[in-house]
C-alpha atoms as a PDB file:
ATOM      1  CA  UNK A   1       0.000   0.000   0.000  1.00  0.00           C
ATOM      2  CA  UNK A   2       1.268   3.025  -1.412  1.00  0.00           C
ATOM      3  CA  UNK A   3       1.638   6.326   1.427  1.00  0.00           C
ATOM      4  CA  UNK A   4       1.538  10.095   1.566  1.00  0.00           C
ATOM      5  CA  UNK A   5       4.368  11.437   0.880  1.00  0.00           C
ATOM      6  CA  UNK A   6       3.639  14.974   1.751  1.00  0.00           C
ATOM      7  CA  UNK A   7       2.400  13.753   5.184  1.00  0.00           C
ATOM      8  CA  UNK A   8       5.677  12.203   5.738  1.00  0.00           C
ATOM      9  CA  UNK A   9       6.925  15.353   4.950  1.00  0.00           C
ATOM     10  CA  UNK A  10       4.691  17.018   7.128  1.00  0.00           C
ATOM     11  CA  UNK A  11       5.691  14.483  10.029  1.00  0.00           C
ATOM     12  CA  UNK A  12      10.041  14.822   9.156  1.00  0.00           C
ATOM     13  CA  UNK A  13       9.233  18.825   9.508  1.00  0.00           C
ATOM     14  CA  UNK A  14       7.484  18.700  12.890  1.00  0.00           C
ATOM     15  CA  UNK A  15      10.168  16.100  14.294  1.00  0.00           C
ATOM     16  CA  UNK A  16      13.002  18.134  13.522  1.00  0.00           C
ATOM     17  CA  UNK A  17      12.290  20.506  16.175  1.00  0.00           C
ATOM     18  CA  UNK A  18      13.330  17.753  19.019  1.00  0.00           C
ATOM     19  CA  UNK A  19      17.311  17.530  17.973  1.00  0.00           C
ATOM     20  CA  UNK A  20      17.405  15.075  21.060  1.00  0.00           C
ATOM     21  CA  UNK A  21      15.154  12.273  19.689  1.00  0.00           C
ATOM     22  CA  UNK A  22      16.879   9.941  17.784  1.00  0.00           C
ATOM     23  CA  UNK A  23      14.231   9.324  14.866  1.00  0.00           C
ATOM     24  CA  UNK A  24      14.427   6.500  12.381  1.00  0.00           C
ATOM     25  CA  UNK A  25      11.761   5.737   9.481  1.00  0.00           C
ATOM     26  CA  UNK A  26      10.997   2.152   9.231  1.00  0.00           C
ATOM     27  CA  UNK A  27       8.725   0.687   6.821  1.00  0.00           C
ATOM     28  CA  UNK A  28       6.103  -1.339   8.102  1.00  0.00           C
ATOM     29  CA  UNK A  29       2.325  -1.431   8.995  1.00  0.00           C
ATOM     30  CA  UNK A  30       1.741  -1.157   4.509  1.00  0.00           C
ATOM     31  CA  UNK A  31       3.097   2.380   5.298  1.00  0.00           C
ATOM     32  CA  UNK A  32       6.179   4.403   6.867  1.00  0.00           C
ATOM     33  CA  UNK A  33       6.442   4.377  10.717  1.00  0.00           C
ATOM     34  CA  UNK A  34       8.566   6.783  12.596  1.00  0.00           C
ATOM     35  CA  UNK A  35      10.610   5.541  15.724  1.00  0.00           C
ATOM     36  CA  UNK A  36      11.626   7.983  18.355  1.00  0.00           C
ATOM     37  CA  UNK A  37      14.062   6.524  20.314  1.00  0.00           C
ATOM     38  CA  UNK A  38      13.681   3.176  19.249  1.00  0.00           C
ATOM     39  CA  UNK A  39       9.950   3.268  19.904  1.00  0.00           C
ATOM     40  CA  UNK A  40       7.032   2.826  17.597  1.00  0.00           C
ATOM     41  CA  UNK A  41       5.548   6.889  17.711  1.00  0.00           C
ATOM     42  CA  UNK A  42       3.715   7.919  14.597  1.00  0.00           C
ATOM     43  CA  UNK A  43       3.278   6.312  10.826  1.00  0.00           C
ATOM     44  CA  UNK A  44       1.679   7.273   7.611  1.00  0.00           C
ATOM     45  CA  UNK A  45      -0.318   4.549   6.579  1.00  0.00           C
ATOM     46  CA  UNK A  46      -2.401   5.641   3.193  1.00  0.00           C
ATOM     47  CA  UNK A  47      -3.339   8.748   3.659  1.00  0.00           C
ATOM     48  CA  UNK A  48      -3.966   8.787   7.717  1.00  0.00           C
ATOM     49  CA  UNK A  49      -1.974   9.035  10.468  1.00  0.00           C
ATOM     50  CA  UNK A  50      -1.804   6.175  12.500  1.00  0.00           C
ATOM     51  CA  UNK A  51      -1.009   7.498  16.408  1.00  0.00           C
ATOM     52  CA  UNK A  52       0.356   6.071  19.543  1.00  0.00           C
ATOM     53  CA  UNK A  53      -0.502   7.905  22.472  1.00  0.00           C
ATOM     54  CA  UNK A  54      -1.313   7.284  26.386  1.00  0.00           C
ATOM     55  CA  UNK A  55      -3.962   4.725  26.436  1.00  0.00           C
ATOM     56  CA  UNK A  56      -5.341   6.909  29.515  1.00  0.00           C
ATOM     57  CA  UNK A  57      -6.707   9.426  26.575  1.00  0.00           C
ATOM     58  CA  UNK A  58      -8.480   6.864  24.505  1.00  0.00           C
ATOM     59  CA  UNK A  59     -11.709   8.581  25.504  1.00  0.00           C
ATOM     60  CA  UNK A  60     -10.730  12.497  25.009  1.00  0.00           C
ATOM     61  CA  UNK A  61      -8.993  11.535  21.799  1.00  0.00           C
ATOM     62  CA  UNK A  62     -12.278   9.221  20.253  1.00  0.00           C
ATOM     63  CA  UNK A  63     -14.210  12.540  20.224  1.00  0.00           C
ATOM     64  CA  UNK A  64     -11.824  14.387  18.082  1.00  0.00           C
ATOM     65  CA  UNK A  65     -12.694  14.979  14.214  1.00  0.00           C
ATOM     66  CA  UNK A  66     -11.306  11.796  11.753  1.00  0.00           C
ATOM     67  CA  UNK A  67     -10.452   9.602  15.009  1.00  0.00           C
ATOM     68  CA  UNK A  68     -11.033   5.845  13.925  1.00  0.00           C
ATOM     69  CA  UNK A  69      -9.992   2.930  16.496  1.00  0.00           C
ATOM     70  CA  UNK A  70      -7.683   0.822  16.083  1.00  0.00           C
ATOM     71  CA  UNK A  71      -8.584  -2.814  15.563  1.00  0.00           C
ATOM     72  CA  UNK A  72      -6.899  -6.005  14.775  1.00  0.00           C
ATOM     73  CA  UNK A  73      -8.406  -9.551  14.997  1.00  0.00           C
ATOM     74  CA  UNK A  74     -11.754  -7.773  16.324  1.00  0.00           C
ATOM     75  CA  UNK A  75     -10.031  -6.162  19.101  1.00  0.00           C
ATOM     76  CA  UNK A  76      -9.512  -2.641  19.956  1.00  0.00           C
ATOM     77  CA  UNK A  77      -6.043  -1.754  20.393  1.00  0.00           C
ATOM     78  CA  UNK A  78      -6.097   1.446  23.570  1.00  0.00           C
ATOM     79  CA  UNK A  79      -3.543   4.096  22.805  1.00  0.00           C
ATOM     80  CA  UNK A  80      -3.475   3.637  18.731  1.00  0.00           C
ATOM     81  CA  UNK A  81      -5.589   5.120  16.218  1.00  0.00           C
ATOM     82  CA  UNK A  82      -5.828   6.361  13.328  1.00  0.00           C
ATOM     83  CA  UNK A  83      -6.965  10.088  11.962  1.00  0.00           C
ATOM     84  CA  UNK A  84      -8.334  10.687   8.679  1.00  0.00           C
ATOM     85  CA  UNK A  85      -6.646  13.811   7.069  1.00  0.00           C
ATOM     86  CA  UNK A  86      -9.969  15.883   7.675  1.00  0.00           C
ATOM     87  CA  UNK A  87      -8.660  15.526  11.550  1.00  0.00           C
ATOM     88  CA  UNK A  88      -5.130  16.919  11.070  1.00  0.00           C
ATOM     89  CA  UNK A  89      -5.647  18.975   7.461  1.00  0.00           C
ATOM     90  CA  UNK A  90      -4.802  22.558   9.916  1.00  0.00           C
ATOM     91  CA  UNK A  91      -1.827  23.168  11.085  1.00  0.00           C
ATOM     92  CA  UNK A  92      -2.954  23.147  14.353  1.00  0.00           C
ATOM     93  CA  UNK A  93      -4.451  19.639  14.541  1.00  0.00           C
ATOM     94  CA  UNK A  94      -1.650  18.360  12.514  1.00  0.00           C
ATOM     95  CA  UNK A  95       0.430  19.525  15.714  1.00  0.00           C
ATOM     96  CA  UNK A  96      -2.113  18.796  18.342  1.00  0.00           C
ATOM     97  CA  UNK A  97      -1.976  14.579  16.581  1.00  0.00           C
ATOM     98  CA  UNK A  98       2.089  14.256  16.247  1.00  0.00           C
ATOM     99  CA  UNK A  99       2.634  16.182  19.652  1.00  0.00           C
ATOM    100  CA  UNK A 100       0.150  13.647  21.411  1.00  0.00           C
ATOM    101  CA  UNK A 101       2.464  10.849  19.472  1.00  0.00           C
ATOM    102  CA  UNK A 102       5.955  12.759  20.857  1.00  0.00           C
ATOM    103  CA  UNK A 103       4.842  13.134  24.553  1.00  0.00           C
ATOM    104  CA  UNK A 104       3.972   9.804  24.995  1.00  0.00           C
ATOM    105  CA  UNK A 105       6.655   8.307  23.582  1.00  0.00           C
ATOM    106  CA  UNK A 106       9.372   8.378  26.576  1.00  0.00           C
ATOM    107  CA  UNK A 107       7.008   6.640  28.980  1.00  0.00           C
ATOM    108  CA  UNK A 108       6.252   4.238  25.947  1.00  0.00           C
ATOM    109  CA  UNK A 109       7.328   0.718  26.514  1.00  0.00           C
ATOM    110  CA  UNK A 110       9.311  -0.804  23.570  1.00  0.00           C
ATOM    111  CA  UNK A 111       8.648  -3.739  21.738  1.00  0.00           C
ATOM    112  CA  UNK A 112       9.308  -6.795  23.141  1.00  0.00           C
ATOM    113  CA  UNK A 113      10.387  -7.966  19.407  1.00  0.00           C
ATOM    114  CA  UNK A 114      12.571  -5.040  19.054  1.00  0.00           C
ATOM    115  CA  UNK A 115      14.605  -5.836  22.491  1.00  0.00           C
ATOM    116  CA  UNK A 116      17.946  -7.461  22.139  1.00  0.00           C
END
């Protein structure tokens, strides 16, 4: 599945305001996912974002415009999402999504697959 570019873009722009995070793109989830410290933070996948955020917000963040659970295997993954672009198409919500992402990511756990 092919991604947007320009939201990748969008995504490399924001990040490059932390010069402390140590950001690597990875391909994977049929898009391009963006590790912050060796953590899983934010990815394009088509045209949405796909977020990681504190679980603890699941219900603030469902109200928000182009939210859409996560769900794999008919279950509802807490803390990921993903936003339609009509939820991050301003500037500001575009910030408000990849912020949530950032903030969350250095009490994020890592992967158990990615641990060596």
């Amino acid at each position: 599945m092919a991604y947007d570019i320009k939201l990748a873009d969008r995504i490399r722009e924001y990040l490059v305001q932390f010069p402390k995070l140590k950001i690597e793109e990875k391909q994977m989830f049929r898009g391009l996912t963006f590790m912050v410290n060796g953590k899983m933070c934010v990815s394009v996948s088509g045209e949405n974002l796909m977020c990681r955020f504190d679980p603890a917000l699941q219900d603030e963040v469902a109200e928000k415009n182009g939210f859409q659970p996560m769900i794999m295997k008919g279950r509802e993954y807490k803390g990921y999402c993903y936003i339609h672009p009509e939820g991050f198409k301003s500037k500001k919500d575009f910030e408000y999504w990849v912020g949530l992402c950032v903030s969350f990511n250095e009490k994020a756990k890592s992967s158990k697959r990615g641990k060596k």
